[in-house]
N, C-alpha and C. Protein backbone atom coordinates (compact mmCIF):
# COMPACT_ATOMS: atom_id res chain seq x y z
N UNK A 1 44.52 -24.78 -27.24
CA UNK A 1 44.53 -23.66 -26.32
C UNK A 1 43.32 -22.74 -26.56
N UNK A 2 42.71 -22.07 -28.03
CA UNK A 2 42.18 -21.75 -28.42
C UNK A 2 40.46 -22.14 -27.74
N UNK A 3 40.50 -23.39 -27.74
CA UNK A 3 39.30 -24.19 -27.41
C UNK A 3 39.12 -24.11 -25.97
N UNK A 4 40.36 -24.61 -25.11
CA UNK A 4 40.41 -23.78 -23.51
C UNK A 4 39.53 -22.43 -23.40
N UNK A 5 40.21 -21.61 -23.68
CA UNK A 5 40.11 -20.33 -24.02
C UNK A 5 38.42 -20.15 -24.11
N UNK A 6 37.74 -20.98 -24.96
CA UNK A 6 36.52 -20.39 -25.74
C UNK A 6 35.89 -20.80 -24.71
N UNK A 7 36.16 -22.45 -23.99
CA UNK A 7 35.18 -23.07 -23.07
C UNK A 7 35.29 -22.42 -21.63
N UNK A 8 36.26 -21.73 -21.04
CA UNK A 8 36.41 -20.67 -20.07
C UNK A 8 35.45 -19.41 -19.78
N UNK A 9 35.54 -18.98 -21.14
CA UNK A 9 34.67 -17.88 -21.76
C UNK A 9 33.08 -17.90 -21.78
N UNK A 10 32.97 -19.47 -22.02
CA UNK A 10 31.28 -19.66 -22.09
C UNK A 10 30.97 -20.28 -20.51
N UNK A 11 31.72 -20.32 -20.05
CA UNK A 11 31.53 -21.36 -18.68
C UNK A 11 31.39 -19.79 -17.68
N UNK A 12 32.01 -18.45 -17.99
CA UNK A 12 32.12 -17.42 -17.15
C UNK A 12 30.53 -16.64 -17.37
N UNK A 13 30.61 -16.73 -18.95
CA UNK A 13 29.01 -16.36 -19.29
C UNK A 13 27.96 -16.74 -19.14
N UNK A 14 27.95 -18.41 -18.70
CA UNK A 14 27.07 -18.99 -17.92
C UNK A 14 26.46 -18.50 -16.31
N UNK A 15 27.81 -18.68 -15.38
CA UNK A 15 27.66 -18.33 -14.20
C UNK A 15 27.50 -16.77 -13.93
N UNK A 16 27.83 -16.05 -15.25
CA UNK A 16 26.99 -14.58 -14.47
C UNK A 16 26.19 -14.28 -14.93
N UNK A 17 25.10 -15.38 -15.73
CA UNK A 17 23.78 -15.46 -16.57
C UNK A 17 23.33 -15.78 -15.14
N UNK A 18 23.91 -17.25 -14.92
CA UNK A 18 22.67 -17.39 -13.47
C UNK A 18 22.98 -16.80 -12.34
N UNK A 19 24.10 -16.23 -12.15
CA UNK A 19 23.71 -14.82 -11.16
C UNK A 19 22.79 -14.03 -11.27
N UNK A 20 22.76 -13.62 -12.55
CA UNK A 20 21.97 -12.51 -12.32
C UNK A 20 20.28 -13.01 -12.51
N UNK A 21 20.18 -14.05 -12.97
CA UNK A 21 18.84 -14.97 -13.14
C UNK A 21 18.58 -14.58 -11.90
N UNK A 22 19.56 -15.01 -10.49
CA UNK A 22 19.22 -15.30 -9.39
C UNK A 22 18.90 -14.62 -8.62
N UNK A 23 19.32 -13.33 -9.29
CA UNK A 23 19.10 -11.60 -8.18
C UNK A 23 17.81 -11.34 -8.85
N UNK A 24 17.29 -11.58 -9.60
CA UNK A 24 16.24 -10.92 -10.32
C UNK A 24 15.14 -11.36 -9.02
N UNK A 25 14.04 -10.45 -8.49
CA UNK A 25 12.80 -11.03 -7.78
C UNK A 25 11.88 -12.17 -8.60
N UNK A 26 11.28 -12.93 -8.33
CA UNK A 26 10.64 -13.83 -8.89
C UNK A 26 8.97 -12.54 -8.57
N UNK A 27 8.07 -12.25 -9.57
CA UNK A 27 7.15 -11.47 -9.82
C UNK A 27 5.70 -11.84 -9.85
N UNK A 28 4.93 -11.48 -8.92
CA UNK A 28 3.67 -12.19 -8.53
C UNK A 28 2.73 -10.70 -8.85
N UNK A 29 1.91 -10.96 -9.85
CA UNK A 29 0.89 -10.16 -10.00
C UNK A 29 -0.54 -10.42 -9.79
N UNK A 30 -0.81 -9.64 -8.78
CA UNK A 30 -2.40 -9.70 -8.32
C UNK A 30 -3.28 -8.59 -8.49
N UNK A 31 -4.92 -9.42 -9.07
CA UNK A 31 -5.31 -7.77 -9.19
C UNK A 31 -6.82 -8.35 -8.80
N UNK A 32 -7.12 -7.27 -8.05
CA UNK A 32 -8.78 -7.10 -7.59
C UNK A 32 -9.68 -6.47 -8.11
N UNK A 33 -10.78 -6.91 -8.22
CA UNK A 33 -12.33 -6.17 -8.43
C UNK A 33 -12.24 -4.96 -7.42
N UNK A 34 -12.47 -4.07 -7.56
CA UNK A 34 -12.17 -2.30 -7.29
C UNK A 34 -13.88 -2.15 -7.51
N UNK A 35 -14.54 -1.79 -6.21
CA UNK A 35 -15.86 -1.69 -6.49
C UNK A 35 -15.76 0.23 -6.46
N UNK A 36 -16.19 0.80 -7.64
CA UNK A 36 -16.28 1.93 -7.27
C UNK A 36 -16.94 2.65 -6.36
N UNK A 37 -16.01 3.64 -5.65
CA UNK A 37 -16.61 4.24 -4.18
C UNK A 37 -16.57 6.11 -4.66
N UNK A 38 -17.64 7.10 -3.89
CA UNK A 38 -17.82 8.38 -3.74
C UNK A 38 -16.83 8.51 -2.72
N UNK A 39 -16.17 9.56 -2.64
CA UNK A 39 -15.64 10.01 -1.28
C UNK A 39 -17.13 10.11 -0.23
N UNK A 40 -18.14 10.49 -0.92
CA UNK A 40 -19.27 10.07 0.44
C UNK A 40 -19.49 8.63 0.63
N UNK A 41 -19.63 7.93 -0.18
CA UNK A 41 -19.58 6.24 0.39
C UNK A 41 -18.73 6.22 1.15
N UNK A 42 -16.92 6.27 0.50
CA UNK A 42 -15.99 6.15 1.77
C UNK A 42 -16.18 6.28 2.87
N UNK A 43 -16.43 7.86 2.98
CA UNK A 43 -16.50 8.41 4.51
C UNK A 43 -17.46 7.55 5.25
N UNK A 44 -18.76 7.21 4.64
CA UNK A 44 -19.61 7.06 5.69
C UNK A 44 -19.37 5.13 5.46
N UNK A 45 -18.59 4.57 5.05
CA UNK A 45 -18.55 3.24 5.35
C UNK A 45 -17.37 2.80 6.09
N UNK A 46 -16.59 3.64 5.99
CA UNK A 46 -14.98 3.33 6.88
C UNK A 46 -15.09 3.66 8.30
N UNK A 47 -13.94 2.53 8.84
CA UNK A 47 -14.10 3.00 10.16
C UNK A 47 -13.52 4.21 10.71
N UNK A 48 -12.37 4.75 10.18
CA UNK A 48 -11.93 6.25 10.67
C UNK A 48 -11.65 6.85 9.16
N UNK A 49 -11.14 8.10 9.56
CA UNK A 49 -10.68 9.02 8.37
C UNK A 49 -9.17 9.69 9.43
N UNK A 50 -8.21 9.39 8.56
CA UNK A 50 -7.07 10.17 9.52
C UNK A 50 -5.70 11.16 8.42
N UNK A 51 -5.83 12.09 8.41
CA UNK A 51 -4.41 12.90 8.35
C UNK A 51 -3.00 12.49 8.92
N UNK A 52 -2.30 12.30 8.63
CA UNK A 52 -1.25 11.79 9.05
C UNK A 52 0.18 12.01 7.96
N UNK A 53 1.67 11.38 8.69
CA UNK A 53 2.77 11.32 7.92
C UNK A 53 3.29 9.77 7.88
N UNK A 54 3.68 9.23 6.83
CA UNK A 54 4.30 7.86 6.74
C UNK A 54 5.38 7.86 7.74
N UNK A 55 5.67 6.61 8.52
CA UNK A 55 7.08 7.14 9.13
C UNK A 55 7.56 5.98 9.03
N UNK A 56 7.08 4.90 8.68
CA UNK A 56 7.79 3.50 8.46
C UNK A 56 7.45 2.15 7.57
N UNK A 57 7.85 2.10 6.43
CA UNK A 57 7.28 1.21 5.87
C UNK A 57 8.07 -0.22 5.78
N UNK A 58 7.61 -1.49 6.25
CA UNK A 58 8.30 -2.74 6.29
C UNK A 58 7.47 -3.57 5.78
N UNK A 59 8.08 -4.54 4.67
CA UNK A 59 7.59 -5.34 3.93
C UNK A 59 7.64 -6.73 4.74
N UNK A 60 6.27 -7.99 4.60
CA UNK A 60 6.55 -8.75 5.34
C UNK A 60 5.98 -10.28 4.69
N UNK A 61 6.62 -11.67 5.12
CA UNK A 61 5.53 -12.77 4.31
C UNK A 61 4.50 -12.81 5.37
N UNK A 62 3.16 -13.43 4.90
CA UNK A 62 2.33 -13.75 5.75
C UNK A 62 1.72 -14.57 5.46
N UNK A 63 1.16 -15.76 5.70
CA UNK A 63 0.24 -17.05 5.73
C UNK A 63 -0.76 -16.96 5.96
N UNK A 64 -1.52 -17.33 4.81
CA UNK A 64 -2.85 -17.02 4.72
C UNK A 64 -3.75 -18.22 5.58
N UNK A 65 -4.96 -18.21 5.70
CA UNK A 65 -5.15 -19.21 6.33
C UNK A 65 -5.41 -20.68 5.48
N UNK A 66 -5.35 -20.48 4.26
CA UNK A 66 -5.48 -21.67 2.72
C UNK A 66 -3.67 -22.25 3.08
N UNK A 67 -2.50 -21.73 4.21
CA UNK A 67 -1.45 -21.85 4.15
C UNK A 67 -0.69 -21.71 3.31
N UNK A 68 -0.84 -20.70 2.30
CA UNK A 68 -0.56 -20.05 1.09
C UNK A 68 0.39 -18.86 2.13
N UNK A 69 1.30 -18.43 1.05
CA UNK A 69 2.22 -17.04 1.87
C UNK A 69 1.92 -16.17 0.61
N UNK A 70 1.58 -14.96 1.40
CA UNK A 70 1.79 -13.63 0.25
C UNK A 70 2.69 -12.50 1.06
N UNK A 71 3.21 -11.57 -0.09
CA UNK A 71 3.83 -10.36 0.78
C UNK A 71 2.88 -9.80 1.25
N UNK A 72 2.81 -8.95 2.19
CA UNK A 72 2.77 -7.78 2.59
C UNK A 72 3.26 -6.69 2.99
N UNK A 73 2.87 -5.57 3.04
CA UNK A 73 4.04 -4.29 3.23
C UNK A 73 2.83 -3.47 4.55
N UNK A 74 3.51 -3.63 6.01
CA UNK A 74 3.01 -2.73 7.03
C UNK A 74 3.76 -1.32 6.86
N UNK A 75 2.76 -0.28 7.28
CA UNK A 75 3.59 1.13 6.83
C UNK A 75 2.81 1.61 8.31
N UNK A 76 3.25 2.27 8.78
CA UNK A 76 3.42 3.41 9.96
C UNK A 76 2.91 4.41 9.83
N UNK A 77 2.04 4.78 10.48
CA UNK A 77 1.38 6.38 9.78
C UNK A 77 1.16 7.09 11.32
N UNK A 78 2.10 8.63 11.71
CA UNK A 78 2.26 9.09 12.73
C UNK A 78 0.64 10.11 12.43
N UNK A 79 -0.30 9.38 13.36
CA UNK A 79 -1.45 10.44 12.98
C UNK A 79 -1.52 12.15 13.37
N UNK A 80 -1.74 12.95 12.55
CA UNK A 80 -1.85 14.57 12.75
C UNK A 80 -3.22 14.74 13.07
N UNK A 81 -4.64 14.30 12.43
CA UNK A 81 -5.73 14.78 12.89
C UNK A 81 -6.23 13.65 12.65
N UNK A 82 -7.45 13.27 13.22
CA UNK A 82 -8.82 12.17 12.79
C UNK A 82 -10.08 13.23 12.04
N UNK A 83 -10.42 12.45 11.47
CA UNK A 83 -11.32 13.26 10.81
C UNK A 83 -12.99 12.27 11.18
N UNK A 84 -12.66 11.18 11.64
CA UNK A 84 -13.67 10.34 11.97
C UNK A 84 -13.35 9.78 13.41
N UNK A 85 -14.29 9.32 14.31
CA UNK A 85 -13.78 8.72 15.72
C UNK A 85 -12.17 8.96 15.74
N UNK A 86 -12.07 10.00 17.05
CA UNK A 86 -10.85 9.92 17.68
C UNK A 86 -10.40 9.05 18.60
N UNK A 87 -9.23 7.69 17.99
CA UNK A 87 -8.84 6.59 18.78
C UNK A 87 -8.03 7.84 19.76
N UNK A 88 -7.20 7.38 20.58
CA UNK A 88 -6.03 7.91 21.35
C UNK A 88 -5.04 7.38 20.29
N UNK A 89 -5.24 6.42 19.55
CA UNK A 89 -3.54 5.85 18.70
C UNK A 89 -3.13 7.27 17.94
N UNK A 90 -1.66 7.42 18.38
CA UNK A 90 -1.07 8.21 17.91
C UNK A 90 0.00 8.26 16.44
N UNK A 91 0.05 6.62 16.67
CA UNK A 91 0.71 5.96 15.16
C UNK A 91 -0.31 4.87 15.02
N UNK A 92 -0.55 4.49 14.24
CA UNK A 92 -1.35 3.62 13.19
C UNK A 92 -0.79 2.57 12.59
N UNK A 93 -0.65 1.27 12.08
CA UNK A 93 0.04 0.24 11.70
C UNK A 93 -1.04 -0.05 10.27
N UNK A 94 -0.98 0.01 9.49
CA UNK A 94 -1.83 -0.62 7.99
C UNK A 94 -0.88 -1.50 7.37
N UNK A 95 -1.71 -2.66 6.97
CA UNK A 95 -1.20 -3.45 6.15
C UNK A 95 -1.65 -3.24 4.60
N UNK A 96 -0.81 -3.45 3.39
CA UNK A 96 -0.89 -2.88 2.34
C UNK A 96 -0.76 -4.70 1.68
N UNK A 97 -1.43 -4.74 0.79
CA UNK A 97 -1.35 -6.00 -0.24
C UNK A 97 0.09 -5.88 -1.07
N UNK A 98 0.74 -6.35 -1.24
CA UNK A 98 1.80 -6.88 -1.72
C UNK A 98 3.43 -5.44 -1.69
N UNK A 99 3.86 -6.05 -2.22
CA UNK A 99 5.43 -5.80 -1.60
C UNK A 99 6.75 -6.59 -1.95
N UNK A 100 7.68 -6.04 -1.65
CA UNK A 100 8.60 -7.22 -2.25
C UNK A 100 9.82 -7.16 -0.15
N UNK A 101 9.67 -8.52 -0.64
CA UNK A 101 10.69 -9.56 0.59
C UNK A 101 11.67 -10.24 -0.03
N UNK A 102 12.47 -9.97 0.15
CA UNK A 102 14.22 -10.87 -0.27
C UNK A 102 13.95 -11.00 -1.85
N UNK A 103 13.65 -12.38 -2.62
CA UNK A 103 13.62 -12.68 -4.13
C UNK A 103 11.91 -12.75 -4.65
N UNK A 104 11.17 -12.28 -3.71
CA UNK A 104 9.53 -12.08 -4.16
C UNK A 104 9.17 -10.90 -4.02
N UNK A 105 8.37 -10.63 -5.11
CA UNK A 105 7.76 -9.25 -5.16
C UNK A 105 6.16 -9.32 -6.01
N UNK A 106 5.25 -9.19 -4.73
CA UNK A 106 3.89 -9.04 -5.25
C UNK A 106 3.74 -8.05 -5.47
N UNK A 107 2.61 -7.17 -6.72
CA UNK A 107 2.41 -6.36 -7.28
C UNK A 107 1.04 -6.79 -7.25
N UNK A 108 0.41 -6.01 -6.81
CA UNK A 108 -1.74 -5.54 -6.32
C UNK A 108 -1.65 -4.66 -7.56
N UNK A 109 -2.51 -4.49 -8.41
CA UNK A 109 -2.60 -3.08 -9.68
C UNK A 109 -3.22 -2.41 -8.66
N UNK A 110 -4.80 -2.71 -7.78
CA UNK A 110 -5.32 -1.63 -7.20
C UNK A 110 -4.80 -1.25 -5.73
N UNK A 111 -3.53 -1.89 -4.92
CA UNK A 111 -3.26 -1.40 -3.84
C UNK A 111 -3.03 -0.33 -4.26
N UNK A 112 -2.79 0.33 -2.37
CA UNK A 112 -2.00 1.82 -2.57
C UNK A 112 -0.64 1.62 -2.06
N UNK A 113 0.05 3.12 -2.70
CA UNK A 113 0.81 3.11 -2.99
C UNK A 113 1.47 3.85 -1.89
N UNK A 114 2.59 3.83 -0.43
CA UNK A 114 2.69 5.20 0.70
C UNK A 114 4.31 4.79 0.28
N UNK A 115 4.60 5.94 0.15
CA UNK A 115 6.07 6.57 0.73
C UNK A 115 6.70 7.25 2.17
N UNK A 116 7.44 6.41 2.56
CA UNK A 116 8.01 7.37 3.75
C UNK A 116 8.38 8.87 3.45
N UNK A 117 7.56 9.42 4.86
CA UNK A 117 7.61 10.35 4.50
C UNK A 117 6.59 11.66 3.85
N UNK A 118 5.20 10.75 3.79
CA UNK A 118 4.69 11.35 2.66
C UNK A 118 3.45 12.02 3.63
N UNK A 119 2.91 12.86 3.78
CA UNK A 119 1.47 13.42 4.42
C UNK A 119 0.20 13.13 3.44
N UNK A 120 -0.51 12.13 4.13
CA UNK A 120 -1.75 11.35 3.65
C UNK A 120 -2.73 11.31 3.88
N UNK A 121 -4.20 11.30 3.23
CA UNK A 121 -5.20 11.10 3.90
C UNK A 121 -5.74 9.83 3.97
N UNK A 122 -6.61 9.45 4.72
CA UNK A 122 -6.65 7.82 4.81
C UNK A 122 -7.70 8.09 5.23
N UNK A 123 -8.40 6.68 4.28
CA UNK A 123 -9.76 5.89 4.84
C UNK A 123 -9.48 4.76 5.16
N UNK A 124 -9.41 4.34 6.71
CA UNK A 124 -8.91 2.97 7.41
C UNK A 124 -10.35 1.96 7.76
N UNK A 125 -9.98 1.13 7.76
CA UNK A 125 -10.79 0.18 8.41
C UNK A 125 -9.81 -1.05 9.03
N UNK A 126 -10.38 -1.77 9.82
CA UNK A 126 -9.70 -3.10 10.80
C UNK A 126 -10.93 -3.77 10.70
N UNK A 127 -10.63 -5.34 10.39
CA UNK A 127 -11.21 -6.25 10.26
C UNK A 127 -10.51 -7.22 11.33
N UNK A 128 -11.03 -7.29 12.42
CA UNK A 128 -9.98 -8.82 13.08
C UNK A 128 -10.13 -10.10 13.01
N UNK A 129 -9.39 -10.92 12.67
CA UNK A 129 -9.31 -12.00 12.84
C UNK A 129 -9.42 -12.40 11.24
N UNK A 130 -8.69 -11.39 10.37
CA UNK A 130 -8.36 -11.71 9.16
C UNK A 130 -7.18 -12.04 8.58
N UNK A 131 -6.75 -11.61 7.55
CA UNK A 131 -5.13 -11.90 7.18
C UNK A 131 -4.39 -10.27 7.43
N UNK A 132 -5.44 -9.33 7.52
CA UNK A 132 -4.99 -7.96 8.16
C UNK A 132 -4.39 -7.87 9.39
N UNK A 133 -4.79 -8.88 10.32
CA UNK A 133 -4.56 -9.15 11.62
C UNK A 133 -4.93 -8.19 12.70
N UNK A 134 -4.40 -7.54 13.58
CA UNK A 134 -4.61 -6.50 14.14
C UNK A 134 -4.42 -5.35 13.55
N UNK A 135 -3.95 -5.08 12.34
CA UNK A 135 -3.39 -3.91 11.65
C UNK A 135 -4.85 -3.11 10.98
N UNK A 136 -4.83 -2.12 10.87
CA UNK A 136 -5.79 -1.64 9.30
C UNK A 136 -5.11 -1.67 8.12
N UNK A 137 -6.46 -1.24 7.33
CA UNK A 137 -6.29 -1.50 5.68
C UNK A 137 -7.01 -0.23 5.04
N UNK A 138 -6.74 0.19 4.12
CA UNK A 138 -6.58 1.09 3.31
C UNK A 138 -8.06 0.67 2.72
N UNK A 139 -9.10 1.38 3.35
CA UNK A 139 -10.39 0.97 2.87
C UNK A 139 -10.76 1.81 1.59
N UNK A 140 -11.39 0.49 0.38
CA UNK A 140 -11.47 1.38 -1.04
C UNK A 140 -10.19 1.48 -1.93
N UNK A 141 -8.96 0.55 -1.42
CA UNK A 141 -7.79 0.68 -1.64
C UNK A 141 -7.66 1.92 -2.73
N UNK A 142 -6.94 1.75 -3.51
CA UNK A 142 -6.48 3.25 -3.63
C UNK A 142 -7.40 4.24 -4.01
N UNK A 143 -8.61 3.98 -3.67
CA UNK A 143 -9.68 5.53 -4.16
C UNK A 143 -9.59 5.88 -2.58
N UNK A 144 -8.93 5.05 -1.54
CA UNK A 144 -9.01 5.79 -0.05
C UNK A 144 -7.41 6.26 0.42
N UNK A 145 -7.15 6.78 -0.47
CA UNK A 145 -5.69 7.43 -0.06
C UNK A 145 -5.37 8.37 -1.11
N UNK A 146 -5.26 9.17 -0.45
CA UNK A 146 -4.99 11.04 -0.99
C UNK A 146 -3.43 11.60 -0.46
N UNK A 147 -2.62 11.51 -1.34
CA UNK A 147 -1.57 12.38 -1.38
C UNK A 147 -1.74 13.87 -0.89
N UNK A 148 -1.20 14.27 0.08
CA UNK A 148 -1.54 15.59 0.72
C UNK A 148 0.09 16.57 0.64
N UNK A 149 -0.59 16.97 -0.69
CA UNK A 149 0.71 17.98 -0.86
C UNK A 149 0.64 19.63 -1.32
N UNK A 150 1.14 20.50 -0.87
CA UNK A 150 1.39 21.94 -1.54
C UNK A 150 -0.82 22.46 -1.30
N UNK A 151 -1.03 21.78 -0.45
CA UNK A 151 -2.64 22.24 -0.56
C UNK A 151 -3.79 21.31 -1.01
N UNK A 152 -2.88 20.61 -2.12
CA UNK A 152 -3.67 19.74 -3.01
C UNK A 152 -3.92 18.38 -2.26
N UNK A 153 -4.56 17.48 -2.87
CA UNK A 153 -4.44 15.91 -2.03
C UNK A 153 -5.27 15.60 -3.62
N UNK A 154 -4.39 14.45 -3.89
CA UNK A 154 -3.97 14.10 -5.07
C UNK A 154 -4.05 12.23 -4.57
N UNK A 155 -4.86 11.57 -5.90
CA UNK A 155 -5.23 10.11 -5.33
C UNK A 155 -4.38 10.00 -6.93
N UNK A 156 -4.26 8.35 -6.56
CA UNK A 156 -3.65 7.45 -7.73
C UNK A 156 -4.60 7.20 -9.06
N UNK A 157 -5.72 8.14 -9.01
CA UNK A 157 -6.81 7.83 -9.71
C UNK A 157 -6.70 9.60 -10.06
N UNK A 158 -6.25 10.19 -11.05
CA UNK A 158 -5.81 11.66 -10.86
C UNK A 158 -7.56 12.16 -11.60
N UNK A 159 -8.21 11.73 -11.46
CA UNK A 159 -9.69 11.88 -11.61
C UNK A 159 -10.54 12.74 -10.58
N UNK A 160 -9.63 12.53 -9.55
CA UNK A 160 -10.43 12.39 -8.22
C UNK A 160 -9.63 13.66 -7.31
N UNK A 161 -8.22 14.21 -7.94
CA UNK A 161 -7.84 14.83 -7.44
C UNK A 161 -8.49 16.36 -7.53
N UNK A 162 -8.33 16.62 -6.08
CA UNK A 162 -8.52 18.09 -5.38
C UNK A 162 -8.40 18.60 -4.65
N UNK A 163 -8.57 20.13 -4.15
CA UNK A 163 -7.61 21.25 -3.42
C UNK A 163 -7.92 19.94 -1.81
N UNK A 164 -7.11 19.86 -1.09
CA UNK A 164 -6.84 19.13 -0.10
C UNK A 164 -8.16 19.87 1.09
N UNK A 165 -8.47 21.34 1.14
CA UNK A 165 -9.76 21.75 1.88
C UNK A 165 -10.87 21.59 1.40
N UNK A 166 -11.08 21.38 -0.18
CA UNK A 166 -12.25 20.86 -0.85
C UNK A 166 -12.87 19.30 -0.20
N UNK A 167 -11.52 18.72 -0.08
CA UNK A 167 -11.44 17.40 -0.14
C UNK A 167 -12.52 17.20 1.80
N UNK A 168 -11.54 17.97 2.32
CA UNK A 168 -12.09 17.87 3.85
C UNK A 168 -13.07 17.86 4.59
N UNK A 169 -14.07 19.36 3.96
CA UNK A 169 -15.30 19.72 3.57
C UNK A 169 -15.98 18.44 3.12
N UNK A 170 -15.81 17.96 2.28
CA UNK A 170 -16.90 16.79 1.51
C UNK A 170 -17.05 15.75 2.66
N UNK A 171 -15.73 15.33 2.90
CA UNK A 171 -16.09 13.90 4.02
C UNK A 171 -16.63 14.77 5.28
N UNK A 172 -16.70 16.06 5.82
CA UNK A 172 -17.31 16.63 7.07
C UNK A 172 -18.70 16.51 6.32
N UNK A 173 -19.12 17.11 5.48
CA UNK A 173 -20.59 17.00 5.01
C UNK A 173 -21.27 15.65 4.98
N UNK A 174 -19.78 14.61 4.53
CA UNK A 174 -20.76 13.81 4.14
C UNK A 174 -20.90 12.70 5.54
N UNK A 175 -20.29 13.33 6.47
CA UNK A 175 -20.41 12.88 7.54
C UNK A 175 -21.33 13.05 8.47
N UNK A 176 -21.39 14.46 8.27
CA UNK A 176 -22.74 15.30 9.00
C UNK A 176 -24.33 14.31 8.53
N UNK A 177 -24.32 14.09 7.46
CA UNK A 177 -25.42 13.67 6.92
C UNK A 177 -25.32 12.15 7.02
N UNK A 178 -24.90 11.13 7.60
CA UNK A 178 -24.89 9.98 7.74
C UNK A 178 -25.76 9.75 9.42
């Protein structure tokens, strides 16, 4: 009975070992050459500069053209001002390098990072007929995205952070002069 007992016990500890094996995401880490950029390079190499609020972020697979799949994460950005060429687009679609979908989760070290919700500054660019697709991309990945909070605008690179009108000023100057 004893032996019942023990083999019950290890047979229960098995199956909620590989449960939980099975919930775990399987973890894909990718990381890029990060060419260092000025907020004046940015400005004057991107295709827009936009102010805006996150309003939707959805993670997605996509097929590369090697027929390889990676995540991606499209995020929504309801634009407040352009700071470079004014499209008429009033929301914005960017695709972000990795993300997690059902049991995969890619991890970019240098993507950026958006929260719903969050007021941002952005250096966009669109490339078509890439794996971006019709969407933009976060040009300079995260040296082109500024947290816009309490005044401040604050990058993932806290090097770089400053008063959010400091910040504004520089890309108008360094725009003026391009």
């Amino acid at each position: 009975m004893a032996k019942k007992i023990a083999l019950i016990s290890i047979a229960t500890i098995l199956v909620a070992l590989s449960i939980f094996a099975m919930a775990q995401p399987t973890q894909v880490n990718t990381s890029y050459t990060l060419v260092p950029m000025t907020v004046k390079e940015l400005a004057q190499s991107t295709d827009n500069i936009l102010i805006g609020k996150v309003t939707r972020i959805q993670p997605s697979i996509v097929e590369n053209t090697g027929g390889t799949s990676r995540v991606w994460t499209d995020v929504v950005v309801e634009v407040e001002k352009y700071l470079k060429v004014a499209p008429t687009e009033r929301y914005v679609t960017l695709r972000l390098a990795g993300g997690r979908m059902a049991q995969v989760e890619e991890i970019v070290s240098e993507s950026v990072t958006l929260n719903e919700g969050e007021r941002v500054l952005l250096f966009i660019k669109k490339e078509l007929n890439t794996i971006w697709g019709d969407n933009y991309f976060v040009h300079g990945m995260i040296q082109g995205k500024y947290l816009l909070k309490n005044g401040y605008a604050l990058n993932q690179d806290s090097s770089r952070n400053t008063m959010e009108e400091d910040l504004v000023t520089e890309i108008i100057m360094a725009l003026n002069k391009s």
